[in-house]
Protein backbone atom coordinates (compact mmCIF):
# COMPACT_ATOMS: atom_id res chain seq x y z
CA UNK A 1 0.00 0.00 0.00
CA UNK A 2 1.64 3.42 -0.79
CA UNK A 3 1.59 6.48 1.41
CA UNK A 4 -1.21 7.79 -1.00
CA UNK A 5 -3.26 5.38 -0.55
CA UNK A 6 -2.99 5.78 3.02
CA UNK A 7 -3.69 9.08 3.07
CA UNK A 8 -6.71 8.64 1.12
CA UNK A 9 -8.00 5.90 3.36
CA UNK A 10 -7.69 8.00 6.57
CA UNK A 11 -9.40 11.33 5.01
CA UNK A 12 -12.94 10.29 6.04
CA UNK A 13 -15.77 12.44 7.00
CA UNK A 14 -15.18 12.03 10.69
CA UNK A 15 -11.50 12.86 10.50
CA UNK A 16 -12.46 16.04 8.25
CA UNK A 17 -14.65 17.02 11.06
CA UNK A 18 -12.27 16.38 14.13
CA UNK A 19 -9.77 18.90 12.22
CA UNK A 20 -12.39 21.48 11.51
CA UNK A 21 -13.11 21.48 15.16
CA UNK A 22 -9.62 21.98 16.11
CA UNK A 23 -9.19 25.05 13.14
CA UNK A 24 -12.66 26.79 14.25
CA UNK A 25 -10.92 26.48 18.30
CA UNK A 26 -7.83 27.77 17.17
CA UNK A 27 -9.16 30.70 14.50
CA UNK A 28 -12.79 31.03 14.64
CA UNK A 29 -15.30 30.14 11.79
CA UNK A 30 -13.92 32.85 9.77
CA UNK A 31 -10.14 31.14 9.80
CA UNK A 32 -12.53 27.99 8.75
CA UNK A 33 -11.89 27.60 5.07
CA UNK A 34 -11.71 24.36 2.87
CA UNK A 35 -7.92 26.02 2.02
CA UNK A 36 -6.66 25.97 5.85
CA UNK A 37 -8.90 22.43 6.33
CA UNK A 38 -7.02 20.96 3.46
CA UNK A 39 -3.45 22.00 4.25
CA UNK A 40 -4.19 20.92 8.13
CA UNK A 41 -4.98 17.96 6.81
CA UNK A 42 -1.93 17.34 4.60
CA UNK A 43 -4.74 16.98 1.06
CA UNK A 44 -5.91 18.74 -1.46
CA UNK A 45 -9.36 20.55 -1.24
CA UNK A 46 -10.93 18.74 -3.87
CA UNK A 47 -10.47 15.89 -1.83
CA UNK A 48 -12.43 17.28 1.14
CA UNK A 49 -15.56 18.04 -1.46
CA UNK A 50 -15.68 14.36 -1.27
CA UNK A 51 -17.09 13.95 2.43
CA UNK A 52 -18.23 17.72 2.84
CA UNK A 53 -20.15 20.09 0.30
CA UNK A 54 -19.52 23.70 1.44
CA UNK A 55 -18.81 25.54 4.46
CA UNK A 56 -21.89 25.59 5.79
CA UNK A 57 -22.18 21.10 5.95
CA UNK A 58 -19.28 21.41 7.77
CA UNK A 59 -20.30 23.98 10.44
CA UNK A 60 -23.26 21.61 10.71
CA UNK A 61 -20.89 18.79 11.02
CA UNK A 62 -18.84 20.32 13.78
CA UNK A 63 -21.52 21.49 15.60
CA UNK A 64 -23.43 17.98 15.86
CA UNK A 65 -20.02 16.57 16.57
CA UNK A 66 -19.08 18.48 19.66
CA UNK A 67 -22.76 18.68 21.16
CA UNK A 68 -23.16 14.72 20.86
CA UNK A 69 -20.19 14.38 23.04
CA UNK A 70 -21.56 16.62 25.75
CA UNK A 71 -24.84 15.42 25.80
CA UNK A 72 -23.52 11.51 25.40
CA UNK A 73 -21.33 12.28 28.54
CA UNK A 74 -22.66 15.18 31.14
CA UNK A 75 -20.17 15.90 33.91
CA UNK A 76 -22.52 15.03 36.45
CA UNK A 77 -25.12 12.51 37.02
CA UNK A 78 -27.90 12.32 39.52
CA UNK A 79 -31.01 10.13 40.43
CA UNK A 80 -33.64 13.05 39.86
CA UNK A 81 -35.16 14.54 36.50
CA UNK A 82 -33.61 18.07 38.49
CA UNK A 83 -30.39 16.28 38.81
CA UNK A 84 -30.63 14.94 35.60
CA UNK A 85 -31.34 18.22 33.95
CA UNK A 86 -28.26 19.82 35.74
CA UNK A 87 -26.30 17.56 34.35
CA UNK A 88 -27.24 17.80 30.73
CA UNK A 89 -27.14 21.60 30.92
CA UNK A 90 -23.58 21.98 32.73
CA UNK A 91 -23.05 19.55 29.50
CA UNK A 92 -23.82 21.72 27.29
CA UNK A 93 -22.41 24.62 29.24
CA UNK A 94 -18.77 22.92 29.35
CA UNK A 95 -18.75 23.07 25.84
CA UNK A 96 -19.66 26.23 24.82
CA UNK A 97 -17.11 27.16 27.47
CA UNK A 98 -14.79 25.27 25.60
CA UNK A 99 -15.47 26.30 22.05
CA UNK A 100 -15.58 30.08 21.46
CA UNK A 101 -17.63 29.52 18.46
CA UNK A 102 -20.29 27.08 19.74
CA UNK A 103 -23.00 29.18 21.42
CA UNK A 104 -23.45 31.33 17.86
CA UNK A 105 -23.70 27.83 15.74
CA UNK A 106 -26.16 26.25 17.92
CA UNK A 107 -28.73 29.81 17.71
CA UNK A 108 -27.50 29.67 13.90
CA UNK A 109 -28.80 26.34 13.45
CA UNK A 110 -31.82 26.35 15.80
CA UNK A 111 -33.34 29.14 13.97
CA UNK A 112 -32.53 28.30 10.39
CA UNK A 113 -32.08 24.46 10.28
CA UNK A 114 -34.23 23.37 13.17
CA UNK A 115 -33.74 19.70 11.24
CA UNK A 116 -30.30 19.25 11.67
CA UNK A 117 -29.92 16.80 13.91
CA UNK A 118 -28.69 18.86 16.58
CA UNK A 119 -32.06 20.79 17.74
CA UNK A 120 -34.07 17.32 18.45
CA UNK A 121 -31.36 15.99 19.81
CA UNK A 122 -30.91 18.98 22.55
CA UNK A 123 -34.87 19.27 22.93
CA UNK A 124 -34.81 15.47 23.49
CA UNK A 125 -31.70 15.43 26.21
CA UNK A 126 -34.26 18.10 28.60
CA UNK A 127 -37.89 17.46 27.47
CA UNK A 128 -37.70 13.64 28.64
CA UNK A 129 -36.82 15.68 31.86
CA UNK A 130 -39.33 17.78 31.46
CA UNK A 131 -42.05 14.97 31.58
CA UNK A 132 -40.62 13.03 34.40
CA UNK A 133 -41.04 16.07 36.63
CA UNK A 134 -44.43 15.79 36.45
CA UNK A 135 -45.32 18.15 33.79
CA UNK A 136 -48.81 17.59 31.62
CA UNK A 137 -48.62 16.96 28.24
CA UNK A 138 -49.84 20.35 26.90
CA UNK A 139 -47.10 21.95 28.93
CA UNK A 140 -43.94 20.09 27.06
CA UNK A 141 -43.41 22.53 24.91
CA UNK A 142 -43.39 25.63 26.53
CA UNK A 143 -41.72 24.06 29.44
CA UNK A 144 -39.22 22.57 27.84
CA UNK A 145 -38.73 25.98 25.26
CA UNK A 146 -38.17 27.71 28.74
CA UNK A 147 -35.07 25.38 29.34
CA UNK A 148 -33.48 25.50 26.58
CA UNK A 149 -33.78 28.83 26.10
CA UNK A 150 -32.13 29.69 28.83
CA UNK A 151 -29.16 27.01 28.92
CA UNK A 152 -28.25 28.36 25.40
CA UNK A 153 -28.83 31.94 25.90
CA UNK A 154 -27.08 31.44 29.33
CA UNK A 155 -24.38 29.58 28.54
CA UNK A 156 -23.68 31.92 24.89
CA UNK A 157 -23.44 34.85 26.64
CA UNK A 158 -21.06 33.55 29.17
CA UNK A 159 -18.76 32.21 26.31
CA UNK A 160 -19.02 35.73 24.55
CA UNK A 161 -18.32 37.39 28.27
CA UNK A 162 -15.23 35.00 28.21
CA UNK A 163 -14.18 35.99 24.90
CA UNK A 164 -14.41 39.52 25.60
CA UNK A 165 -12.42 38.93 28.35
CA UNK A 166 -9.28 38.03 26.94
CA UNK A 167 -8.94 41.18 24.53
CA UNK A 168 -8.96 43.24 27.77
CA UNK A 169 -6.34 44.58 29.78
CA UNK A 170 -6.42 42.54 33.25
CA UNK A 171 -7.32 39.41 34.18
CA UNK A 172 -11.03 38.78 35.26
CA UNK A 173 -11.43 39.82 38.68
CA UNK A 174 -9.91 43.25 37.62
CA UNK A 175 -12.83 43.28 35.39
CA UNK A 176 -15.60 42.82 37.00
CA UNK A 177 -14.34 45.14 39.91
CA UNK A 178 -14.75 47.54 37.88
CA UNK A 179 -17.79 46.76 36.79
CA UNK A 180 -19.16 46.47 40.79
CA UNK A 181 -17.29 49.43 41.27
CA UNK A 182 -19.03 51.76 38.53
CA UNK A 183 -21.96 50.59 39.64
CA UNK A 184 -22.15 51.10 43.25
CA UNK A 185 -21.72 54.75 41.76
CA UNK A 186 -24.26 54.71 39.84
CA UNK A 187 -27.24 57.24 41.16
CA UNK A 188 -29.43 55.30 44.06
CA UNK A 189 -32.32 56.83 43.31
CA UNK A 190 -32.45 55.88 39.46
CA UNK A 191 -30.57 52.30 40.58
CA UNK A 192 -31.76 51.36 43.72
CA UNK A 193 -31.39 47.44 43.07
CA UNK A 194 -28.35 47.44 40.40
CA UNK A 195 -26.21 49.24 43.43
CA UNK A 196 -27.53 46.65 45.72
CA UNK A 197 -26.02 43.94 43.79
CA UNK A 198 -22.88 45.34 42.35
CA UNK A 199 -21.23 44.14 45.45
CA UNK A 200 -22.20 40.25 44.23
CA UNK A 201 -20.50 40.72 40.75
CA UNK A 202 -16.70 40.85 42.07
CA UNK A 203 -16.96 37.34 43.82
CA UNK A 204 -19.26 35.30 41.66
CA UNK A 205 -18.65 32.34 39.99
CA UNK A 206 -20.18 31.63 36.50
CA UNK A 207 -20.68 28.09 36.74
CA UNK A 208 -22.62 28.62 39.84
CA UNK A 209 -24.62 31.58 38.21
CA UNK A 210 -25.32 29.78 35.92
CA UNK A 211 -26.47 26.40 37.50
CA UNK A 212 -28.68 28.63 40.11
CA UNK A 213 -30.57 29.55 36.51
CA UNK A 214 -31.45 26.35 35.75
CA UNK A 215 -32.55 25.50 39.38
CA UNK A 216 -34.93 28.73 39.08
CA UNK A 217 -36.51 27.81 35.57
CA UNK A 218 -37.01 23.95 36.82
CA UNK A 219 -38.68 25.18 40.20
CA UNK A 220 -40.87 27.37 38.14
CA UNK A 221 -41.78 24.55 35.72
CA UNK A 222 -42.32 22.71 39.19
CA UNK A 223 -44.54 24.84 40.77
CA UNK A 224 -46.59 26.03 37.73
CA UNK A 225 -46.95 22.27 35.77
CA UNK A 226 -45.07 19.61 37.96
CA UNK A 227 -45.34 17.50 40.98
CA UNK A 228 -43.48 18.31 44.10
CA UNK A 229 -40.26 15.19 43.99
């Protein structure tokens, strides 16, 4: 067998995929181009058109790819459907932690190719949740909208926060004091409560912002739908 024959053998669709992962971690979906794919890969782009028709498959691609892992192997598990839905969310949160460019696919895709794969397969991960806490029927839906909504607009805008972060001067505790700081000096009669809080912005921790969400939204969909468990 010659090394081109090799080569071809081990350019397959999942191998194209794993690379564009790594290239849209390391440059962003605009450094994502069949030119930088190919030469990654050691191949000529013709041969990716093989396994991959345009930019946009392979967005697709890399998106279902990294958001089957996290929902195939949540960081946590637990023995109730609240449990169960902390785990799937932290999940999903990991990753879009991990990969800058994650939290825009996933609204990309939910909004414009709600067929992919990807959308039923998130939906599915909380909504079987959803029904085991009780909820009726006629309440799936806009229960389980609630909880997505807020793990991916949640967990988005804490990857963009992130992002942000690192073009500023200072690490992140520099930041957000001051942030608490400006605010605190912020007039109390117009901002009564946002100079209450400002204090809790220097010390918090994201994860655990985050994760109190998702304990709000499922103790609403509790106590409007669900049984007590």
């Amino acid at each position: 067998m010659t090394s081109r024959t090799r080569r071809t053998d081990a350019l397959s669709r999942e191998r194209i995929v794993e690379a564009a992962v790594e290239l849209l971690d390391s440059a962003g979906e605009s450094g994502l181009t069949f030119r930088a794919l190919a030469e990654r890969l050691a191949t000529g782009a013709g041969a990716l058109y093989w396994h991959v028709a345009n930019k946009g498959e392979l967005l697709d691609a890399a998106t279902e790819a990294v958001v089957s892992v996290a929902l195939s192997t949540p960081p946590v598990s637990g023995d109730t459907p609240g449990e169960r839905i902390r785990a799937v969310a932290l999940g999903l949160y990991e990753a879009i932690d991990r990969h800058a460019w994650l939290g825009a696919q996933l609204a990309t895709q939910f909004a414009r190719n709600p067929l992919n794969a990807v959308a039923p397969r998130v939906w599915e991960s909380f909504g079987r949740q959803v029904r085991t806490l009780g909820v009726p029927e006629p309440a799936w839906f806009h229960s389980t909208s609630a909880l997505v909504n807020y793990v991916l607009g949640a967990a988005g805008q804490n990857a963009v926060n992130a992002g942000g972060a690192q073009g500023r001067t200072g690490d992140r505790g520099t930041h957000l004091d001051s942030v608490a700081t400006a605010w605190e000096q912020l007039d109390s009669e117009s901002y009564p409560f946002v100079r209450a809080v400002a204090g809790q912005i220097r010390d918090h921790d994201d994860r655990e912002q985050f994760l109190s969400g998702v304990d709000i939204v499922v103790a609403g969909i509790v106590a409007v739908h669900g049984r007590v468990l």
